[in-house]
Protein backbone atom coordinates (compact mmCIF):
# COMPACT_ATOMS: atom_id res chain seq x y z
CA UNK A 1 -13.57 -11.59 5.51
CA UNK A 2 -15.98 -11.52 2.14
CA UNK A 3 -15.42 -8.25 2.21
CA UNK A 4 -11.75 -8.26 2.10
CA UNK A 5 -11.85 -11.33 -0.41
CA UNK A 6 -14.14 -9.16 -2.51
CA UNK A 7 -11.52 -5.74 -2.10
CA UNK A 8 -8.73 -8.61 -2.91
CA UNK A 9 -10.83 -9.49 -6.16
CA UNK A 10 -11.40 -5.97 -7.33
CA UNK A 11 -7.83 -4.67 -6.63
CA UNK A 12 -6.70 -7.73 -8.85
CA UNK A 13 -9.24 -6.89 -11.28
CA UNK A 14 -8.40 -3.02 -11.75
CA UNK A 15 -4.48 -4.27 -11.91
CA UNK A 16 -5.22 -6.44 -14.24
CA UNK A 17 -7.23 -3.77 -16.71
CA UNK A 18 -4.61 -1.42 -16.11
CA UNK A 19 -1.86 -3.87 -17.18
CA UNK A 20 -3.68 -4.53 -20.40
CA UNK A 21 -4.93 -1.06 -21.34
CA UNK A 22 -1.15 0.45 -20.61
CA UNK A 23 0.05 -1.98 -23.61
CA UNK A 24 -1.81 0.23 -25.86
CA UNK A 25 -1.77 3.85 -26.91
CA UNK A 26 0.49 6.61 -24.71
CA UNK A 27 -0.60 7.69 -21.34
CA UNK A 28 0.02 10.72 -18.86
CA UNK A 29 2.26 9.55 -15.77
CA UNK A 30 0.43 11.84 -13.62
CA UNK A 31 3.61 12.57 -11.96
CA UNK A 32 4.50 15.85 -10.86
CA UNK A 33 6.25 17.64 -8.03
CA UNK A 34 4.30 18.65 -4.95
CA UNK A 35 5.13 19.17 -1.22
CA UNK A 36 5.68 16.69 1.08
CA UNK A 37 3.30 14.86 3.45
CA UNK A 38 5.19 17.29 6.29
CA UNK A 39 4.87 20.35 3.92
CA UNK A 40 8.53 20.54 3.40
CA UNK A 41 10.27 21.14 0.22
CA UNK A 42 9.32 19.42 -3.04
CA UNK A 43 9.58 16.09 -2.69
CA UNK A 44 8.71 13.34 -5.81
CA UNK A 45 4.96 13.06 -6.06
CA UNK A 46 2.27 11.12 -7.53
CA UNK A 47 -1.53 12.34 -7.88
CA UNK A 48 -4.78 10.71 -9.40
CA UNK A 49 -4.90 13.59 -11.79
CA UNK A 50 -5.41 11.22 -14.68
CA UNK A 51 -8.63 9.03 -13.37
CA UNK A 52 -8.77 5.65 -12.32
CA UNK A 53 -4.98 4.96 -11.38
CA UNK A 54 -2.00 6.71 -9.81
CA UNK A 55 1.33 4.73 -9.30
CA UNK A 56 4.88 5.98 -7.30
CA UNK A 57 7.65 4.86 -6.22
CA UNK A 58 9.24 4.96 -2.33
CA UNK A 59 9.62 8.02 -1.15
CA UNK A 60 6.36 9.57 -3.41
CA UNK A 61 3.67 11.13 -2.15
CA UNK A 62 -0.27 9.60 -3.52
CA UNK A 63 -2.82 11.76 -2.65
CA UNK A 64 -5.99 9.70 -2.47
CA UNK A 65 -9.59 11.20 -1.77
CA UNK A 66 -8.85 10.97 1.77
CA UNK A 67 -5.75 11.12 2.52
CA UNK A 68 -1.70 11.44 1.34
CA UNK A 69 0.43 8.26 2.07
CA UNK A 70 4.12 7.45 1.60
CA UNK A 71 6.22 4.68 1.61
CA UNK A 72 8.93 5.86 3.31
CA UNK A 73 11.14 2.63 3.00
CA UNK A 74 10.33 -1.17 2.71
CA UNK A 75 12.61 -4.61 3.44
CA UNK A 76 12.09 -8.43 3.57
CA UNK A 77 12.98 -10.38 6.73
CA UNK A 78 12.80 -13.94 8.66
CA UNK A 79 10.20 -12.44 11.10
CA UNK A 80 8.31 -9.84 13.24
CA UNK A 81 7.85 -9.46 16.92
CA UNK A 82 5.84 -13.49 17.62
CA UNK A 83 5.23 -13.75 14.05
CA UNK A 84 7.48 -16.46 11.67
CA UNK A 85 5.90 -16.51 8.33
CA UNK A 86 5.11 -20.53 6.90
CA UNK A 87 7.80 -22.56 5.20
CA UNK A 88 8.72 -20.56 1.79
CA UNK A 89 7.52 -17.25 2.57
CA UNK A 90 9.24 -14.30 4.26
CA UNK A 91 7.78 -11.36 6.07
CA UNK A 92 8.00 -7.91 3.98
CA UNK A 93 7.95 -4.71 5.94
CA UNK A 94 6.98 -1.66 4.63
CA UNK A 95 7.12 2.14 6.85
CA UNK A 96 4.50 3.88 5.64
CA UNK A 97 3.49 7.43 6.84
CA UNK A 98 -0.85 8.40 6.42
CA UNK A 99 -1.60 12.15 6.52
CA UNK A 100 -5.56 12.53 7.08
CA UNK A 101 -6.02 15.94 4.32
CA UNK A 102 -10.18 15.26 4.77
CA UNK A 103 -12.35 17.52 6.31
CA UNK A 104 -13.21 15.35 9.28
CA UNK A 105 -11.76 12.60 11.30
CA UNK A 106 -10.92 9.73 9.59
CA UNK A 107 -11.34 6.22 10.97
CA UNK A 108 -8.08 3.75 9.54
CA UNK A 109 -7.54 0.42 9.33
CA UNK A 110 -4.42 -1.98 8.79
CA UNK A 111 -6.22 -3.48 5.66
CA UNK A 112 -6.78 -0.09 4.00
CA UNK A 113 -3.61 -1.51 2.48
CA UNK A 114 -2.47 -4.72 0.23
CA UNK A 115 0.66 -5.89 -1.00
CA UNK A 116 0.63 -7.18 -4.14
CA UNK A 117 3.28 -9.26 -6.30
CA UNK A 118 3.11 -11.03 -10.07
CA UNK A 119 2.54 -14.43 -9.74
CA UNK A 120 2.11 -15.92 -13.58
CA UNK A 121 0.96 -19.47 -11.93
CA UNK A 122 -2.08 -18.25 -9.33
CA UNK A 123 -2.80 -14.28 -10.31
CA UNK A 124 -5.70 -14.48 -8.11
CA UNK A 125 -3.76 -14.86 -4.53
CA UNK A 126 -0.99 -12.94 -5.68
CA UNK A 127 -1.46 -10.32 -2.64
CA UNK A 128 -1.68 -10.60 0.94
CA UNK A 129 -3.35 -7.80 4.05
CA UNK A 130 -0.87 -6.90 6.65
CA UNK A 131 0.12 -9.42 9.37
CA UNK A 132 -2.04 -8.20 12.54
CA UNK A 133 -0.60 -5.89 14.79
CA UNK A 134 -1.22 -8.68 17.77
CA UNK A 135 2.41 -9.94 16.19
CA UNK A 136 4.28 -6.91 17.37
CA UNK A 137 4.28 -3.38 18.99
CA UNK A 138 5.99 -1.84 16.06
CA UNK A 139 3.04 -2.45 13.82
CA UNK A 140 0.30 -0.09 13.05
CA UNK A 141 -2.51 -0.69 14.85
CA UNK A 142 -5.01 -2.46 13.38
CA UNK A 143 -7.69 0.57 13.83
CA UNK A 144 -7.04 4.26 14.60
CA UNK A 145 -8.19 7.83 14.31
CA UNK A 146 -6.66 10.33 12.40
CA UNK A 147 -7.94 13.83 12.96
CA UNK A 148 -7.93 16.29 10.77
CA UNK A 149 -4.04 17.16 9.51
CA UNK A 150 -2.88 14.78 11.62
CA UNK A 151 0.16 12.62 10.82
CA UNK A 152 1.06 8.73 11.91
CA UNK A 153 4.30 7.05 10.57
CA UNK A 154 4.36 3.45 11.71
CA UNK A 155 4.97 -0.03 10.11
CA UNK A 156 2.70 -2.57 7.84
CA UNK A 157 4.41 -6.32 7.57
CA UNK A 158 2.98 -8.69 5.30
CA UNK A 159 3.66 -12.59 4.99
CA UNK A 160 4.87 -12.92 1.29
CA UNK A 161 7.09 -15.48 -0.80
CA UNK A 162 10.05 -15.96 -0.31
CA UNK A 163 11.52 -16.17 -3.64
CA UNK A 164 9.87 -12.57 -5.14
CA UNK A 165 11.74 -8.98 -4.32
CA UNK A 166 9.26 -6.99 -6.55
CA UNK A 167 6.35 -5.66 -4.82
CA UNK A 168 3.28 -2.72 -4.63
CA UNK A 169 1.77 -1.58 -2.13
CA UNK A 170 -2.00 -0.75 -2.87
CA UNK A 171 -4.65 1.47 -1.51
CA UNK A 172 -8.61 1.42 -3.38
CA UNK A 173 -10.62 4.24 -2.43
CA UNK A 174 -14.09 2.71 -1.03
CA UNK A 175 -16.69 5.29 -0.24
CA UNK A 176 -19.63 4.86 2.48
CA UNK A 177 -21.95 4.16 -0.34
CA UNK A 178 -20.40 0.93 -1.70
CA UNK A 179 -19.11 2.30 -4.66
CA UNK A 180 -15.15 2.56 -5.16
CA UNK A 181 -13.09 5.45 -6.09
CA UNK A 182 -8.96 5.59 -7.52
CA UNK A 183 -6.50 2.86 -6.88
CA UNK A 184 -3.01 3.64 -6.12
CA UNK A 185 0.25 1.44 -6.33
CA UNK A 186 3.66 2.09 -4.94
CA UNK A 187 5.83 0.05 -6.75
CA UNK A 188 9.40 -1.05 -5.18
CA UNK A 189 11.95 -3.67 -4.65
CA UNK A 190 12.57 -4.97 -1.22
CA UNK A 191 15.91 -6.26 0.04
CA UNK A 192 16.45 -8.12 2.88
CA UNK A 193 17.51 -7.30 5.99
CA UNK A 194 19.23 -10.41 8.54
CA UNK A 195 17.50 -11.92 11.37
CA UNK A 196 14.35 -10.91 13.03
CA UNK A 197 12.63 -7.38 13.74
């Protein structure tokens, strides 16, 4: 838990000095056009070819240290499998698909990933970890294996508020010696979708 508090705190913090430092001067997109997570034909892509930060949209592919991820499509609902979010929040539901490109087996957990939302009043709780995958069957587990070129597809759902539609979905690079690598942020709108998943 201090751990993920202290992941929380640093994702904030690099968002924050990004959001500051992009006021300034002009700065590379570090968009371009590679395959997709499959290998098919050129879908829109995202690498951390300029440092620090990378940023997409649905559908791009972010190509961490690690491992490629999409976000393959995202929507808001009332709730998921046993799971009904607190009064004034809503559950947000995001498919994402994780392609292992290391040179070993990776080991992957539910809270690799945050959402993350503006919140002017409280900044600092302005993100949430995915709901746990004891909710529903349809969730990513909440630790796997991915061997080497191997491919999952599967579903993250986070408890969120109820009254924001603009979201990203984060990923910080964190190596075996403490330190931290990239950040990446998918950035999207999510509609609703009635009733209950």
């Amino acid at each position: 838990m201090k751990k993920m508090k202290r992941l929380g705190a640093l994702i904030l913090a690099l968002a924050l000095a990004w959001s500051l430092t992009a006021c300034g001067g002009s700065r590379s997109s570090g968009t371009s056009v590679l395959p997709a997570l499959s290998g098919g034909s050129g879908a829109s892509s995202a690498d951390s070819s300029d440092g620090a930060y990378s940023e997409g949209r649905l559908g791009d592919v972010m190509r961490t240290y690690f491992f490629a991820f999409t976000v393959n499509s995202v929507y808001t609902c009332d709730s998921i499998g046993d799971f009904a979010p607190e009064e004034g929040k809503q559950v947000l539901v995001a498919e994402v698909s994780v392609k292992n490109t290391f040179t070993e087996s990776l080991p992957m957990f539910d809270t690799d990933f945050q959402i993350q939302w503006n919140d002017k009043e409280d900044p600092d709780n302005a993100y949430a970890s995915p709901i746990s995958a004891n909710f529903s069957d349809e969730l990513l587990p909440e630790t796997y294996e991915l061997a080497v070129d191997e491919q999952v597809t599967g579903l993250l759902a986070f408890e969120v508020p109820a009254d924001v539609k603009d979201y990203s979905l984060v990923y910080l690079e964190e190596f075996d010696d403490d330190t931290t690598g990239d950040f990446y942020a998918v950035y999207f709108t999510a509609k609703p979708q009635d009733g209950t998943v």
